[in-house]
Protein backbone atom coordinates (compact mmCIF):
# COMPACT_ATOMS: atom_id res chain seq x y z
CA UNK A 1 -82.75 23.93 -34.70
CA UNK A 2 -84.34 21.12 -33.24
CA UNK A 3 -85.25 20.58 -29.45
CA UNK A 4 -85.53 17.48 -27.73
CA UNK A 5 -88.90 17.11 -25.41
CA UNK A 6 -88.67 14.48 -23.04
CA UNK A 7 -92.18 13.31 -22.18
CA UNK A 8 -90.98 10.92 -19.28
CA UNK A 9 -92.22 12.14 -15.63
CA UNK A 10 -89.75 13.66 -14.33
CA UNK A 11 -89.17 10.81 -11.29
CA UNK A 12 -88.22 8.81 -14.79
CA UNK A 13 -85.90 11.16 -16.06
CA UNK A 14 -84.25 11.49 -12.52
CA UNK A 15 -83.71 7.60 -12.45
CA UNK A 16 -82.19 7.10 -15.98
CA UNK A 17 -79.63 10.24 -15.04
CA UNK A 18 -79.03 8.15 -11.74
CA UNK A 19 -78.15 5.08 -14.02
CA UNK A 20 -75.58 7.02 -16.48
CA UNK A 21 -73.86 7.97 -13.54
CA UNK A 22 -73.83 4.60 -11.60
CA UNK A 23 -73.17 2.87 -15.07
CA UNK A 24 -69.73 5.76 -15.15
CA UNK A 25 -68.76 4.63 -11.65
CA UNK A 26 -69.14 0.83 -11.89
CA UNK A 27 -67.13 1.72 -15.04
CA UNK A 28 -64.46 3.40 -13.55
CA UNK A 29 -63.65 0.62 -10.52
CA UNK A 30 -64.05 -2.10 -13.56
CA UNK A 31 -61.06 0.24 -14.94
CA UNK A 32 -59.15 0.76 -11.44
CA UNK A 33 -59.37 -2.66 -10.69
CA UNK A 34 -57.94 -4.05 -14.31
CA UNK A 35 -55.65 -1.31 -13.97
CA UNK A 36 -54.37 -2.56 -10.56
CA UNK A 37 -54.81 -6.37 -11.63
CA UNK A 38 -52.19 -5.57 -14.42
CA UNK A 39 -49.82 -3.27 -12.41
CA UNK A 40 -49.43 -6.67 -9.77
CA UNK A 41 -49.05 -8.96 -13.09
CA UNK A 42 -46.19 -6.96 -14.26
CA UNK A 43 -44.58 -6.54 -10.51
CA UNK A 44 -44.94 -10.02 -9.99
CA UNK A 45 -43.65 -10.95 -13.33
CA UNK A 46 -40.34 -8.72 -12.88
CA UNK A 47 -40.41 -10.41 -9.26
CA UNK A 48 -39.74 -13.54 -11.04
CA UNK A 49 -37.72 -12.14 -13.70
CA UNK A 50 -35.39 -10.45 -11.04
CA UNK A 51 -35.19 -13.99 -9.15
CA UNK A 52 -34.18 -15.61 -11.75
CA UNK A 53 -31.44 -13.66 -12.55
CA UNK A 54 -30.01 -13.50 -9.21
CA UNK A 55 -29.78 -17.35 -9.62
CA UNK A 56 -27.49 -17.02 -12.72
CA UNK A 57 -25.64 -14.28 -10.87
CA UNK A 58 -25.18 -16.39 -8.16
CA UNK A 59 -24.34 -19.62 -10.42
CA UNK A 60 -21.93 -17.91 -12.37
CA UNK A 61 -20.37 -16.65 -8.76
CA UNK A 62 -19.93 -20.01 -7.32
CA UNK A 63 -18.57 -20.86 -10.94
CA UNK A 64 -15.81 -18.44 -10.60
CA UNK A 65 -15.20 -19.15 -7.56
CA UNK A 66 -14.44 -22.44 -8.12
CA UNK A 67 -11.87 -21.54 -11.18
CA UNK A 68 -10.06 -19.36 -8.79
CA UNK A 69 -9.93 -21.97 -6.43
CA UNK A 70 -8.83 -24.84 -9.23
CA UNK A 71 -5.50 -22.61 -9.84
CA UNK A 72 -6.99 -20.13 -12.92
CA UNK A 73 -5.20 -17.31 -10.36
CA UNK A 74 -2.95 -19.45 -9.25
CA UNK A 75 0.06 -17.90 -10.87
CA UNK A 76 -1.22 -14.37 -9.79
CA UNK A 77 -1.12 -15.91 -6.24
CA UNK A 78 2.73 -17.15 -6.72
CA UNK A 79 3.67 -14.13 -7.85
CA UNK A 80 1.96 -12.17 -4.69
CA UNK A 81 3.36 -14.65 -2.96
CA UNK A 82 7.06 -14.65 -4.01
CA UNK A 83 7.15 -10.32 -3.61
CA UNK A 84 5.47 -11.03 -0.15
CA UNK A 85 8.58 -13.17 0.38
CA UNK A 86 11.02 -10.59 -0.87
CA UNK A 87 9.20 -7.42 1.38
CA UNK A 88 9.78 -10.06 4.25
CA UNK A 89 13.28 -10.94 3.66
CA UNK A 90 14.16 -7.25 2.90
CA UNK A 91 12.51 -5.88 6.16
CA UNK A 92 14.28 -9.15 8.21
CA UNK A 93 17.37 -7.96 6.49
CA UNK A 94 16.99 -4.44 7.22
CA UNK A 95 16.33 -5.20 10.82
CA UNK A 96 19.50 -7.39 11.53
CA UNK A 97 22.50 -5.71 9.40
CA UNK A 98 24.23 -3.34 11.87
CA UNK A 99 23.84 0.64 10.72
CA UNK A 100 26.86 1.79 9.27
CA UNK A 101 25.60 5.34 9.26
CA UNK A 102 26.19 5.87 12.97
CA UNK A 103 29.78 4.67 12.15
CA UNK A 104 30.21 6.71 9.55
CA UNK A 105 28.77 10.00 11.08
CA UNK A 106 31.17 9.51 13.82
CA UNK A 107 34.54 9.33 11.88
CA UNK A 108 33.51 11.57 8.88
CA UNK A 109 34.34 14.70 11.56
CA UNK A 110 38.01 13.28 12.76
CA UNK A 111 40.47 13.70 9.88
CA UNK A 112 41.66 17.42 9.50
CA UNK A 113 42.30 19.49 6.28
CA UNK A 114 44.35 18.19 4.52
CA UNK A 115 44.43 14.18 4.82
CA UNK A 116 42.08 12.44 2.47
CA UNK A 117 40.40 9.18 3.22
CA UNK A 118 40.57 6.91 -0.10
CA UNK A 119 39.41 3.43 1.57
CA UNK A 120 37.22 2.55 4.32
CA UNK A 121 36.61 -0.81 5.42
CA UNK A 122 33.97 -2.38 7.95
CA UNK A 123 34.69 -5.59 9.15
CA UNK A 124 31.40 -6.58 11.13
CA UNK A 125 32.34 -9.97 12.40
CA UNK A 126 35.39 -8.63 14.05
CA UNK A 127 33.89 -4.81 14.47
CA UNK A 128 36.98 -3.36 13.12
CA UNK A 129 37.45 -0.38 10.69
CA UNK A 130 40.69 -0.46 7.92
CA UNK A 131 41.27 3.34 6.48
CA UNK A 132 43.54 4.55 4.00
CA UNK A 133 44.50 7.33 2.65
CA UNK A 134 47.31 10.09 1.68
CA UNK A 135 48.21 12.92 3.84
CA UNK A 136 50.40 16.80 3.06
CA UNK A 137 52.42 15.94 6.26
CA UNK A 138 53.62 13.56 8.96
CA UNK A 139 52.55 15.70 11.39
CA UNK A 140 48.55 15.48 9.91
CA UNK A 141 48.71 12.21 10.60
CA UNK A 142 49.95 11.90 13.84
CA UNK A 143 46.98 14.31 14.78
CA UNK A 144 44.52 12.22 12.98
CA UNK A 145 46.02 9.54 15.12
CA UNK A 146 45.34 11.69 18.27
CA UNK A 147 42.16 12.88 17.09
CA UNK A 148 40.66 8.84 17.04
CA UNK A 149 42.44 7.97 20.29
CA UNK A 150 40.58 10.98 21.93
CA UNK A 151 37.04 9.53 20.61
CA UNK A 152 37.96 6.19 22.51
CA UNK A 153 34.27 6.02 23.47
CA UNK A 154 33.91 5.09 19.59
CA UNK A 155 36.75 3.81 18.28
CA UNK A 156 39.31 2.10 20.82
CA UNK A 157 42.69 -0.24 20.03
CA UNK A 158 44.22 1.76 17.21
CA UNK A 159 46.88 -0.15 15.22
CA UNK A 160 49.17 2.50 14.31
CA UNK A 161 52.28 1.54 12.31
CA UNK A 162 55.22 3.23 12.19
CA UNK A 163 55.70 3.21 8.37
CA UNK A 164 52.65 6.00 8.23
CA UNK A 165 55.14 8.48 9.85
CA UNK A 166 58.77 7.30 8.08
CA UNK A 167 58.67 10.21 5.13
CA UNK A 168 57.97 13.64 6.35
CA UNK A 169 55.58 14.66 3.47
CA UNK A 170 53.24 13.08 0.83
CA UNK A 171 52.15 10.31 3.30
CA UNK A 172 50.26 7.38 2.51
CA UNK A 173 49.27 5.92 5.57
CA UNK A 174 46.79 2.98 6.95
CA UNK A 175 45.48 2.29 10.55
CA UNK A 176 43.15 -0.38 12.16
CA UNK A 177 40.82 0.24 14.73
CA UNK A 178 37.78 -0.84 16.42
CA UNK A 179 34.12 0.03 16.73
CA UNK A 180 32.24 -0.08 20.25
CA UNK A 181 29.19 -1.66 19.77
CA UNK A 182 26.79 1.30 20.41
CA UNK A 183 27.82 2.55 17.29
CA UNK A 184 26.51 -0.54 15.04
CA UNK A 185 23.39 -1.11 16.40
């Protein structure tokens, strides 16, 4: 075993432990301040790095924005365009042509068992209706015939030939009427 004896006064020996631990604190700032000196290099370098690339970004935006604008989408835009159009002319179409449902929900009620409707026909220029259609007996007919003068705040001016009542059974018969214009609107 060996043992060290320091013969220094002991002021001496109080100084040089002073030193080793002002020497370890001068060399840990000389440490935090590299440390920090490289932490700001590398920030400012990815600063820069970053900048940079939001100029390419930015580049290659304004280049694509000026191939859309040169006609690269230009037949994406026709095409959007053209079923725009379509939509348009459908819902202008849909908004003008007169609605034969009301028409139809108020004569699909007036023919009584037994006569059967084969044609209808709606004339919109003149707002008339042409039916045919077959019927067991005269006297069906003449009470369809009734039945669509009653509903004259429909249907009004019934053309009603006289042929549709000649044979007393197996009737084919036609009339002609018109449609009041509350229906068709």
């Amino acid at each position: 075993m060996n043992k060290t004896i320091n013969l220094l006064p002991k002021s001496r020996q109080q100084e040089l432990k002073y030193e080793l631990v002002l020497h370890g604190l001068v060399m840990a700032i000389y440490l935090s301040i590299a440390s920090f000196a490289l932490v700001f290099l590398v920030q400012g370098a990815a600063r820069l790095y970053l900048l940079q690339q939001d100029k390419v970004v930015q580049a290659e935006i304004e280049q694509l924005k000026k191939e859309e604008n040169k006609g690269a989408y230009a037949g994406v835009k026709a095409q959007i365009q053209t079923l725009n159009n379509v939509i348009t002319d459908y819902k202008n179409l849909a908004e003008n042509s007169p609605k034969w449902s009301q028409v139809l929900k108020a004569f699909a009620p007036l023919p009584p068992p037994g006569i059967k409707i084969n044609t209808m026909v709606i004339n919109v220029s003149k707002k008339t209706i042409t039916i045919t259609g077959t019927s067991l007996t005269r006297e069906l007919v003449i009470r369809l015939y009734d039945i669509i003068r009653q509903h004259d705040g429909e249907f009004y001016n019934i053309d009603y030939p006289l042929e549709n009542v000649v044979k007393p059974a197996n009737i084919t018969f036609h009339f002609t009427f018109n449609i009041r214009d509350s229906l068709i609107k």
